[in-house]
Protein backbone atom coordinates (compact mmCIF):
# COMPACT_ATOMS: atom_id res chain seq x y z
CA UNK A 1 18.73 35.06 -13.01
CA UNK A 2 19.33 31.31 -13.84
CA UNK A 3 17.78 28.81 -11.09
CA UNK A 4 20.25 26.42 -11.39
CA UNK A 5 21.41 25.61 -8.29
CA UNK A 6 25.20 24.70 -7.40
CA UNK A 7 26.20 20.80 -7.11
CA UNK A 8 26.07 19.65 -3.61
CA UNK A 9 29.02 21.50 -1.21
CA UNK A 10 32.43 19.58 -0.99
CA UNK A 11 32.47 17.05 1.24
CA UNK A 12 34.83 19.48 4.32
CA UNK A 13 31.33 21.90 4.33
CA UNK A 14 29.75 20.35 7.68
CA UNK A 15 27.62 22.67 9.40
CA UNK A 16 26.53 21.03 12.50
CA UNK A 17 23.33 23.23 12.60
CA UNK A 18 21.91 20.70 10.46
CA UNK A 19 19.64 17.64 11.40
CA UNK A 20 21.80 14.17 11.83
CA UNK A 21 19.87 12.59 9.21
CA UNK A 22 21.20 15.37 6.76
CA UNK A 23 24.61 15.37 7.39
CA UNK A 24 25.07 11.58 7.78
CA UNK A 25 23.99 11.48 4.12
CA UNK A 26 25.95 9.15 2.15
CA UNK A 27 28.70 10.88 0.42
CA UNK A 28 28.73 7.78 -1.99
CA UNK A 29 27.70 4.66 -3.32
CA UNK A 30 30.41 2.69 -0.99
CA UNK A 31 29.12 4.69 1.94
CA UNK A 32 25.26 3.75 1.13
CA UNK A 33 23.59 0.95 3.21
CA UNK A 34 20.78 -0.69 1.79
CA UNK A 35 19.16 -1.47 -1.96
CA UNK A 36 21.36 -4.17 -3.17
CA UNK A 37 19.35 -5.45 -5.24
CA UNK A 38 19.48 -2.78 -7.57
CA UNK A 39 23.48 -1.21 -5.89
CA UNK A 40 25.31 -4.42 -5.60
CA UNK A 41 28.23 -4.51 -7.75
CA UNK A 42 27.04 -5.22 -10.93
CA UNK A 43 23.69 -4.62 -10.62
CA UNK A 44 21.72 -2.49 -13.30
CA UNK A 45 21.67 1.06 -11.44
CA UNK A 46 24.80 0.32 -9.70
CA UNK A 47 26.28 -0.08 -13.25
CA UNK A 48 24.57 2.78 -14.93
CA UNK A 49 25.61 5.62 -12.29
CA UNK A 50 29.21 4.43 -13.20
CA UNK A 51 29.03 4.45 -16.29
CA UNK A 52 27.31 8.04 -16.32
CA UNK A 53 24.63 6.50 -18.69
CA UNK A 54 21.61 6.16 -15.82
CA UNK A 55 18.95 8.54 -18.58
CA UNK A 56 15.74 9.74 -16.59
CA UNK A 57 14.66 7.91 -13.72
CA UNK A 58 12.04 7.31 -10.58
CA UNK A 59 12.72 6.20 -7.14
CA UNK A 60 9.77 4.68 -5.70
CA UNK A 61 9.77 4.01 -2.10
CA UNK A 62 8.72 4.72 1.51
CA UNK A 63 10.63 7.23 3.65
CA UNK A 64 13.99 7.23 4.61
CA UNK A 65 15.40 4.72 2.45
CA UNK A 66 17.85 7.04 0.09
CA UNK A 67 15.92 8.03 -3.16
CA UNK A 68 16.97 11.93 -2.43
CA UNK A 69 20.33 10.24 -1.26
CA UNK A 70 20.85 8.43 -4.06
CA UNK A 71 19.88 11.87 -6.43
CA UNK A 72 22.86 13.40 -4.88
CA UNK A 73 25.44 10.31 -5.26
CA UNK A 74 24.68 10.77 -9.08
CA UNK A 75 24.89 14.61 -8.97
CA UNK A 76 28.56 14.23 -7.25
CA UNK A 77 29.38 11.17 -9.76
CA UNK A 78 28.71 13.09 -13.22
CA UNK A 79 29.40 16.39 -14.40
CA UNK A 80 25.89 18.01 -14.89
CA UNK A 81 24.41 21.16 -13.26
CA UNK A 82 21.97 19.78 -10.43
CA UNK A 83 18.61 21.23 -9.85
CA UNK A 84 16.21 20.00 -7.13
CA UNK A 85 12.16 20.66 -7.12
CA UNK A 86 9.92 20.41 -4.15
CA UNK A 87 6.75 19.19 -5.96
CA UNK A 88 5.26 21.38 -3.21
CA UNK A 89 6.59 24.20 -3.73
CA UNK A 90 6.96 24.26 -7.72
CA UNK A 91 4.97 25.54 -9.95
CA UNK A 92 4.89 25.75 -14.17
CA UNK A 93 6.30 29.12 -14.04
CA UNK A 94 9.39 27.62 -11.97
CA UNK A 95 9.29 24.38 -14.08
CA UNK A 96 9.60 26.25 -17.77
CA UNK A 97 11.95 28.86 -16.20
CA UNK A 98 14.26 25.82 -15.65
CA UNK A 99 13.80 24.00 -18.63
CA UNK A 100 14.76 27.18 -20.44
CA UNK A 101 18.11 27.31 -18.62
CA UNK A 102 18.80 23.50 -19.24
CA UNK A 103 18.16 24.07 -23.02
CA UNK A 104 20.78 26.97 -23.19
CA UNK A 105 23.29 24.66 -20.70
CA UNK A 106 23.08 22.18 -23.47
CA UNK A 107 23.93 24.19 -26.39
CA UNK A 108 27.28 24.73 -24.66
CA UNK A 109 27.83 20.88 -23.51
CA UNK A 110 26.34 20.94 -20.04
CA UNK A 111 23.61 18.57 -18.77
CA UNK A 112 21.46 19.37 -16.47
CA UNK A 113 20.02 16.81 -13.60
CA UNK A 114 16.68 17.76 -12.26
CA UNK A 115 15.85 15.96 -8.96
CA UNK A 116 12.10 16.17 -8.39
CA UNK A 117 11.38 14.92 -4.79
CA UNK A 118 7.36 13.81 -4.53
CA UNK A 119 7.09 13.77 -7.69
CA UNK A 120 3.42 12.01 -7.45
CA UNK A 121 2.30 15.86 -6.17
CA UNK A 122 3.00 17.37 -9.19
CA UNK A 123 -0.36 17.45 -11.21
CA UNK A 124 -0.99 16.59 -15.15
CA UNK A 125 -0.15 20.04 -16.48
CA UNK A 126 3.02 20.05 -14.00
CA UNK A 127 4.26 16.79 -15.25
CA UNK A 128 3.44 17.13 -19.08
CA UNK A 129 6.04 20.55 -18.55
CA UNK A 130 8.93 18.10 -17.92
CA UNK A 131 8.05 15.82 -21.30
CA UNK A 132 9.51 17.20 -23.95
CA UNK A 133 12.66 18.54 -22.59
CA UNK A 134 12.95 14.37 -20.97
CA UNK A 135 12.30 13.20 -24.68
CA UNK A 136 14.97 15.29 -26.28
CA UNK A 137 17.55 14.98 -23.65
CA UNK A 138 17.76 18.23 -22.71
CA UNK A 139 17.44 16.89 -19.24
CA UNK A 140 17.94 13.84 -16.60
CA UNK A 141 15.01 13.68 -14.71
CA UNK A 142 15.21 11.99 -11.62
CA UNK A 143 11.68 11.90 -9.69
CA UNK A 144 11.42 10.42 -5.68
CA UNK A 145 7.80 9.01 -4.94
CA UNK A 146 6.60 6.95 -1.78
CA UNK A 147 3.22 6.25 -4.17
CA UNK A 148 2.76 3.70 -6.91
CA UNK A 149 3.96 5.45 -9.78
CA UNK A 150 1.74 3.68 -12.15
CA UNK A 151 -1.09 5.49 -10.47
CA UNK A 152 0.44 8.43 -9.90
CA UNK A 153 3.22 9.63 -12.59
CA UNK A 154 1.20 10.23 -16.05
CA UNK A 155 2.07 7.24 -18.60
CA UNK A 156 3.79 9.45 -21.38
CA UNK A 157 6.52 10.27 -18.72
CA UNK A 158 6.59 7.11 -17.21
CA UNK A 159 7.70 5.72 -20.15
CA UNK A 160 10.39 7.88 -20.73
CA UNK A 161 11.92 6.88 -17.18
CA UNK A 162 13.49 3.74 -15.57
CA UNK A 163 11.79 2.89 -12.85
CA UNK A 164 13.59 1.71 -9.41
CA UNK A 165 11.65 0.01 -6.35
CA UNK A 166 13.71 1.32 -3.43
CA UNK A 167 12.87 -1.13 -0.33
CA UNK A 168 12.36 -0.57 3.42
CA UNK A 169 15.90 -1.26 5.17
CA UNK A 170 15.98 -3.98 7.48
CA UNK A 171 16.97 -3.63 11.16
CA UNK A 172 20.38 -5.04 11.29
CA UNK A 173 21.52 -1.95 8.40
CA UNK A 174 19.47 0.58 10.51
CA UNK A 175 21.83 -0.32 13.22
CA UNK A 176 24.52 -0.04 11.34
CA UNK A 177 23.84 3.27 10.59
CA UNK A 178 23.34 4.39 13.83
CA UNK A 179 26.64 2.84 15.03
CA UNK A 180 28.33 4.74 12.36
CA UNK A 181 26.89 7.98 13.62
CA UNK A 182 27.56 7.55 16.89
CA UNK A 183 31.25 7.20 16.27
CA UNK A 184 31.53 9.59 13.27
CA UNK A 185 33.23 12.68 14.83
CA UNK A 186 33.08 14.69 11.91
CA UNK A 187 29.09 14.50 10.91
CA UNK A 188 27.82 12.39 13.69
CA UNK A 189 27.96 12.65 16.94
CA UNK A 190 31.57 10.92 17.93
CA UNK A 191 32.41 14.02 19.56
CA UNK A 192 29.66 12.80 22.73
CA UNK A 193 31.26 9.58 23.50
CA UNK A 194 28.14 8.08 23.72
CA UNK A 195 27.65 4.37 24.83
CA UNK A 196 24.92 2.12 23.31
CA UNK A 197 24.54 -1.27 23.46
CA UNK A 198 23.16 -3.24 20.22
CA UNK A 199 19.96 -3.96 21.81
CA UNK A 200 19.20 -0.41 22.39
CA UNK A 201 20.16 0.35 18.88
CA UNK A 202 17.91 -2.49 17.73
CA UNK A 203 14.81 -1.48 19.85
CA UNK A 204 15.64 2.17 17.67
CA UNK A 205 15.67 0.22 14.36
CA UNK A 206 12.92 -1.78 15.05
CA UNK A 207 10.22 1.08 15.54
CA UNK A 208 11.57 3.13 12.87
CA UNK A 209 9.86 0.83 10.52
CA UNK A 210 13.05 0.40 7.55
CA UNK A 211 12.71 4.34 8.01
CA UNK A 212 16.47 5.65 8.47
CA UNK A 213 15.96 9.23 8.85
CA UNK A 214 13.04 8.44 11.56
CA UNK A 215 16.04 6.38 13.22
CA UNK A 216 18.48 9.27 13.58
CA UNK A 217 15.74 11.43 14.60
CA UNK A 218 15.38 9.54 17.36
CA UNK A 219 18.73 8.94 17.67
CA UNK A 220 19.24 12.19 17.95
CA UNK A 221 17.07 13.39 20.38
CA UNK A 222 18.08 10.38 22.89
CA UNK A 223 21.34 11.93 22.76
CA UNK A 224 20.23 15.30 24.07
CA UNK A 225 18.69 13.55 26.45
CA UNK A 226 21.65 11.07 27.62
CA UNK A 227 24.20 14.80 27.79
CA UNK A 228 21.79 15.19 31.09
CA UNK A 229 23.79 12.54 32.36
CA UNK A 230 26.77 14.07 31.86
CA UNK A 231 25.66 16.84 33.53
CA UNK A 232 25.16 14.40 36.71
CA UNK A 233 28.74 13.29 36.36
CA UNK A 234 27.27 9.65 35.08
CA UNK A 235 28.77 8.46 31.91
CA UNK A 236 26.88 9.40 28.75
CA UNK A 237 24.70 6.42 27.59
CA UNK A 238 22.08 5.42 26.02
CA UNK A 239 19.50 3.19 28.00
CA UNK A 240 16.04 1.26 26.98
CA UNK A 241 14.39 4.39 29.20
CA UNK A 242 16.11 7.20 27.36
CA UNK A 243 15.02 5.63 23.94
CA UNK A 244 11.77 4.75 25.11
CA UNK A 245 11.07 8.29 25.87
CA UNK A 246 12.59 9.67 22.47
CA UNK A 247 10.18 7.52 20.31
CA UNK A 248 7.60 8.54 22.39
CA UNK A 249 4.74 6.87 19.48
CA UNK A 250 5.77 4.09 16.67
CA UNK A 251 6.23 5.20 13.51
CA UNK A 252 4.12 3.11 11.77
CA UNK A 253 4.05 3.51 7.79
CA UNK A 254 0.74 4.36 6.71
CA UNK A 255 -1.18 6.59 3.88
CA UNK A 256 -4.83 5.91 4.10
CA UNK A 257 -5.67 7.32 0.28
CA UNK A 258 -2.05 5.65 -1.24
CA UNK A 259 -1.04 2.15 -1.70
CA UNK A 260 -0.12 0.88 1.52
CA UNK A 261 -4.16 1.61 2.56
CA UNK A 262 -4.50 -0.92 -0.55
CA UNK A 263 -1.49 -3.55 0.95
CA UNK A 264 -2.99 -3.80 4.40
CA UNK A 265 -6.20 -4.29 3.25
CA UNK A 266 -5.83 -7.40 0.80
CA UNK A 267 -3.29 -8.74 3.45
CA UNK A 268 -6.07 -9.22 6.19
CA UNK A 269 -8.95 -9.87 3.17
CA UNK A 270 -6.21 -12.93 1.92
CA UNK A 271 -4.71 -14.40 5.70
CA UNK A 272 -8.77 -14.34 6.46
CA UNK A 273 -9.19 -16.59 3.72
CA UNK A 274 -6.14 -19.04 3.77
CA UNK A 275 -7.42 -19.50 7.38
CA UNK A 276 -4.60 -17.72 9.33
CA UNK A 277 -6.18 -16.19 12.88
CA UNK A 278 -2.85 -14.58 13.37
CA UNK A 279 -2.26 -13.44 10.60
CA UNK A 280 -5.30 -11.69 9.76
CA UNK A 281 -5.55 -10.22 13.82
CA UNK A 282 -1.72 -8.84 12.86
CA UNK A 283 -2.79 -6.93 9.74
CA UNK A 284 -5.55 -5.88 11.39
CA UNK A 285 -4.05 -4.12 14.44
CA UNK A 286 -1.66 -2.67 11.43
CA UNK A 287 -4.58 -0.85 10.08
CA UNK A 288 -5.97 0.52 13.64
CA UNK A 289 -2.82 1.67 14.83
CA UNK A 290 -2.08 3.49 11.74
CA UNK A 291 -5.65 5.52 11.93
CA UNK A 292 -7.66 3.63 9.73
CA UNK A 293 -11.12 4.49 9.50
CA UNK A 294 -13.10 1.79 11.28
CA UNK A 295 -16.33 1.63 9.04
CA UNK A 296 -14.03 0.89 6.10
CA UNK A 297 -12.95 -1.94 7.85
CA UNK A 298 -15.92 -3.50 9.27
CA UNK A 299 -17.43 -2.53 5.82
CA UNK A 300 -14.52 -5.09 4.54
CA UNK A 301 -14.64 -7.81 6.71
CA UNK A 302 -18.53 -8.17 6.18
CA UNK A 303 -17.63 -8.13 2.86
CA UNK A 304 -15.28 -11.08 3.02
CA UNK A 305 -18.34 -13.00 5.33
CA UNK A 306 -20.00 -12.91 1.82
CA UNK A 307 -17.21 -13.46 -0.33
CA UNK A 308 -15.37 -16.13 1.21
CA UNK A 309 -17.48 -18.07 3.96
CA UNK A 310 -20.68 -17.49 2.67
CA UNK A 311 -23.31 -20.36 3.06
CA UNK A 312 -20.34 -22.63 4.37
CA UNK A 313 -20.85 -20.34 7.83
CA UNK A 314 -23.76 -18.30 7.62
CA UNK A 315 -23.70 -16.84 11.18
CA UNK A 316 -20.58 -15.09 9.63
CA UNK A 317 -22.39 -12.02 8.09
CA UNK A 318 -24.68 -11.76 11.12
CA UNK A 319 -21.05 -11.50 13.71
CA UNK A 320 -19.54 -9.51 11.34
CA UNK A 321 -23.01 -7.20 11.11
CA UNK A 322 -22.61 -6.87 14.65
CA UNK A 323 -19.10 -5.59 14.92
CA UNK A 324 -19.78 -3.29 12.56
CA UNK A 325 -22.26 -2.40 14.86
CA UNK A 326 -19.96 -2.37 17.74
CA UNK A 327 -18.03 0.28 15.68
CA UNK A 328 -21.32 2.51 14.86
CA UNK A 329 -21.86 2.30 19.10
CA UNK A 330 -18.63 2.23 20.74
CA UNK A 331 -15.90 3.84 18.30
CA UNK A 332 -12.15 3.92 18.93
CA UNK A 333 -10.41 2.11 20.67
CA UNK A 334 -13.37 0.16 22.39
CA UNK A 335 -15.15 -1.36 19.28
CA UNK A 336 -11.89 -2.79 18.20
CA UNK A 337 -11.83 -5.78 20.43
CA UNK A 338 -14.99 -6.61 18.74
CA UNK A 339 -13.05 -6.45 14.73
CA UNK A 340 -10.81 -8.63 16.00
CA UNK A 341 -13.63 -11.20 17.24
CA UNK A 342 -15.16 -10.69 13.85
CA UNK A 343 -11.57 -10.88 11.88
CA UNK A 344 -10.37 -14.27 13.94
CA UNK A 345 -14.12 -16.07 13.85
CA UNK A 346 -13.90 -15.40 10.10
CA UNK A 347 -10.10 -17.03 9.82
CA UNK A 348 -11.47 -19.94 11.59
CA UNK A 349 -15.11 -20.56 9.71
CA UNK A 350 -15.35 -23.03 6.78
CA UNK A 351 -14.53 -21.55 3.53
CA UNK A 352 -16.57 -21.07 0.22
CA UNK A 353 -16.53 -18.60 -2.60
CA UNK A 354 -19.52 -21.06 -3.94
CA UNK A 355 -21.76 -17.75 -3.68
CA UNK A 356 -19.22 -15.47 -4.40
CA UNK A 357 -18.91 -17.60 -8.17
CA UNK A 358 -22.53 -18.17 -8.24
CA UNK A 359 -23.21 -14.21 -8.38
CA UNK A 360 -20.35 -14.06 -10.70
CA UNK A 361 -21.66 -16.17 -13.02
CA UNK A 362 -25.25 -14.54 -13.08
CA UNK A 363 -23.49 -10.94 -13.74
CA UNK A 364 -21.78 -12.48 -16.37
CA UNK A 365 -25.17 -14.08 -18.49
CA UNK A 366 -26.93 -10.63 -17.43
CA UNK A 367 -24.52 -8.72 -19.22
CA UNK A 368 -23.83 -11.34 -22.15
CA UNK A 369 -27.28 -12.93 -22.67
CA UNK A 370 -30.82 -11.49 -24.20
CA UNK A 371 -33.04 -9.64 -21.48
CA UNK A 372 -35.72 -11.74 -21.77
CA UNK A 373 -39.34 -11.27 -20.46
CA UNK A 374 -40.49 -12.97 -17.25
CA UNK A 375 -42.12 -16.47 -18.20
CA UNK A 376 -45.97 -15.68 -17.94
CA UNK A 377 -46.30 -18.51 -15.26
CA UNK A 378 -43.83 -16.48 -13.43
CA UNK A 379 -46.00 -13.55 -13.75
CA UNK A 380 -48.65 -12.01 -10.95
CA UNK A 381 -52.12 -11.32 -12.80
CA UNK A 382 -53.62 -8.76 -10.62
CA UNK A 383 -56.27 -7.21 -13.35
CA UNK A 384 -58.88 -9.21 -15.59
CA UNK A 385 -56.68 -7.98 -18.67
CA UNK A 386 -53.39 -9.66 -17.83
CA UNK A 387 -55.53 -12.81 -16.66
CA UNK A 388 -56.55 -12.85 -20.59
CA UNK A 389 -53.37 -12.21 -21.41
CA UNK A 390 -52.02 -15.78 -19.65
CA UNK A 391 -50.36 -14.15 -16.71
CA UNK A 392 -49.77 -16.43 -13.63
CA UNK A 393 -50.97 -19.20 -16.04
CA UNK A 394 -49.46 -23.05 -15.40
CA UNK A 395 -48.39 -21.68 -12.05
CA UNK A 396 -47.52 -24.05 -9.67
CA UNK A 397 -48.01 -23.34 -6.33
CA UNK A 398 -45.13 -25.44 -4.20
CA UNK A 399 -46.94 -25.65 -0.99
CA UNK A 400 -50.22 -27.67 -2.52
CA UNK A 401 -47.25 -30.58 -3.79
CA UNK A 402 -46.65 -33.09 -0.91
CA UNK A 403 -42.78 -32.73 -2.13
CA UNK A 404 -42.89 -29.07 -1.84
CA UNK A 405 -40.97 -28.70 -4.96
CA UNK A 406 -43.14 -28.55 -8.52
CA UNK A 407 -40.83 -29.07 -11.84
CA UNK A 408 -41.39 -25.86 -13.66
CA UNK A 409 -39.19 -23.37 -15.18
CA UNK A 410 -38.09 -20.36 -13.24
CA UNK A 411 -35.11 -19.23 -15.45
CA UNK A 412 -36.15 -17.85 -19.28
CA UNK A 413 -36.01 -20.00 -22.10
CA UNK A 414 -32.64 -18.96 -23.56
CA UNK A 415 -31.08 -19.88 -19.96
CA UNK A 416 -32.71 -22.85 -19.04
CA UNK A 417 -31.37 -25.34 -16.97
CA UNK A 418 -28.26 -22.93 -16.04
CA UNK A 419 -26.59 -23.90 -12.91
CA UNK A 420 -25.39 -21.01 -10.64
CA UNK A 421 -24.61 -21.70 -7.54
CA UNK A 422 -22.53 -25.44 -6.89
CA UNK A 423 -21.82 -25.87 -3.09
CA UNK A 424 -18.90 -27.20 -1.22
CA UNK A 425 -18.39 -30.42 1.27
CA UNK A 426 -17.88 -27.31 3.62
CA UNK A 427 -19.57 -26.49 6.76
CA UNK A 428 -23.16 -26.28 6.10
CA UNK A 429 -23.27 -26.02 2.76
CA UNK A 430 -22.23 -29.62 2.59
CA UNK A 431 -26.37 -30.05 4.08
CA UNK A 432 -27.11 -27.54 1.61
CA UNK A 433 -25.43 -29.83 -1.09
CA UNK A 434 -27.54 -32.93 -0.09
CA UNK A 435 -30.59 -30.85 -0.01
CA UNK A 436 -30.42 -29.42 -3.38
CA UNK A 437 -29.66 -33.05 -4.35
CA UNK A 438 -33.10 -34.17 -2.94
CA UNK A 439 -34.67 -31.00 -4.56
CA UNK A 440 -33.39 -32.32 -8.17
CA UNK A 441 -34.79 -35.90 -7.97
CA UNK A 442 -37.75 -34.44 -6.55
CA UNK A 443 -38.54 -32.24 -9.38
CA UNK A 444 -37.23 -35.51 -11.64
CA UNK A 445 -40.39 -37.27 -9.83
CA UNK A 446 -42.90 -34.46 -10.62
């Protein structure tokens, strides 16, 4: 029995059973809000679809922007057999069975579309299943991911396929598209007569996060819930209370082991350092919302106490230490106060990566330079035998000089005089500048 599955039903099929986000699909590329960049007319994908030339692709994106959507527009637009995959639910078995069936469509002139929706869940035998029938043309692959395909899509198939960065729609097309369902009688819900001012449309868009289905979800459900008016013999509409209580929680956009984890991260680590309190406090409440883990970011933010203030501010690492603290002690949601006092007194503190270069620097000679022994002076000489052997010998001990700084060697010969660590004018370590100064005509005296 062939898996193919039949193109998508004619347009007339509407079964109302089905969720609002499904049947206000886009039927085509005139109908589909969003993606210019890449839909426009004349733009690259726009003109491929039309020209029935788009070859194997990836659509990588967060939710509820139209990569499945957009599968479908280009199953409708060409003449090929369509075939959709849940990575899920898929296995090799499935995969071959398919591939098989393609081969045989082609001997007879028909192509075959594959649509592989999270595509990154498919593993490295999974993927390598799909290669060779790609490379030959047997098949259009066209593969929906909301992870960094570079990461997650194996690099022999990658290559093979255009890749597409599908963005997050913006709030004024997310109300568009819930005006258009509300007065779509066919698919939408027209048939309700429901009233909704733009502002309670917008307050819908604006916590769906660029997330369209997660907008006519809630759309949806603050529908059912405006009919009770009806009921009452008020006139249906939706208010700020009836959407309030159909979002119930913000969808907030979040994977803690994909790349957004990795966005939200270096977006507090980089507003901390270019000085920006509110920034950095915004990206962190981002990460808290969503579920973060809070160790990982106190863990961080000490981190960038080291990195980026350093000796410039060092009562950084100790309030940073102690929110981490906080964390260990208090946990959610009561140790978060205490991140942000760490995140916003880091934003404000002088900034140097002085130490952060210096270490850099030494990692880079201990990899690149000889290993060389301690210098015997250098050396403790506990026994009579490495006494003999000139341990500890032309020691100077620092304390005994009335400078407190004796001109010998510490480095090994092959580094000598090597300069590490060169502080800034900032914050303390513009003291810690003038002292080292004193230190080198001091050891220029001795």
């Amino acid at each position: 029995m062939s898996l193919f599955q039949n193109n998508p039903p004619p347009d007339d099929a509407i079964d109302k059973s089905r969720p609002l986000a499904d049947r206000m699909r886009p039927r085509s590329l005139d109908e589909f809000v969003g993606q210019e960049h890449i839909l426009a007319p004349g733009k690259p994908l726009r003109v491929q679809i039309e020209r029935d030339d788009t070859g194997s692709l990836l659509f990588w994106g967060p939710p509820g922007v139209g990569k499945t959507t957009l599968a479908k527009i280009i199953a409708r637009m060409t003449h090929a057999e369509f075939v959709e995959f849940s990575a899920v639910l898929t296995g090799i078995k499935e995969i071959k069975q398919v591939m098989a069936d393609a081969e045989r469509a082609r001997q007879y002139g028909t192509r075959t579309i594959v649509f592989v929706d999270e595509v990154h869940r498919f593993n490295k035998a999974q993927q390598d299943a799909f290669l060779p029938y790609v490379e030959k043309g047997s098949i259009r692959l066209i593969g929906a991911t909301t992870e960094n395909p570079s990461f997650e899509v194996i690099s022999a198939l990658l290559s093979r396929c255009r890749v597409y960065v599908l963005q997050p729609l913006a709030e004024e097309q997310i109300v568009l598209l819930l005006r258009r369902a509300l007065e779509d009688t066919e698919r939408g819900l027209g048939e309700a007569h429901l009233e909704a001012e733009d502002d309670v449309l917008r307050k819908i868009a604006a916590y769906s996060s660029g997330d369209a289905r997660s907008a006519y979800n809630v759309l949806e459900v603050a529908a059912t819930l405006a009919a009770e008016q009806q009921k009452k013999g008020e006139r249906p509409r939706l208010t700020e209370g009836i959407v309030t209580d159909a979002l119930q929680k913000r969808v907030l956009r979040y994977d803690k082991a994909g790349e957004e984890h990795y966005n939200l991260i270096s977006a507090l680590h980089k507003s901390v350092r270019n000085s920006d309190p509110d920034a950095a406090l915004y990206w962190l409440a981002r990460m808290i919302e969503a579920g973060e883990d809070l160790l990982y970011i106190a863990r961080r933010v000490v981190r960038m106490a080291s990195e980026d203030i350093g000796l410039a501010d060092p009562n950084a690492l100790a309030i940073t230490l102690a929110a981490r603290d906080a964390v260990d002690f208090l946990g959610v949601p009561e140790s978060n106060l205490a991140l942000a006092q760490a995140v916003i007194y880091l934003a404000v503190a002088p900034k140097s990566n002085a130490l952060y270069t210096a270490y850099g620097a030494v990692q880079e000679d201990v990899e690149r330079t000889a290993q060389e022994p301690v210098p015997l002076h250098l050396r403790n000489a506990p026994t009579g035998l490495m006494k003999a052997l000139d341990y500890g010998k032309g020691y100077q001990y620092a304390h005994d000089l009335e400078s407190k700084v004796a001109d010998m060697q510490c480095l090994p010969d092959n580094l000598r005089d090597r300069v590490y660590y060169h502080p800034t004018d900032e914050g303390i370590e513009k003291r810690i500048k003038a002292r080292l100064e004193e230190i080198r005509k001091a050891k220029a005296k001795g």
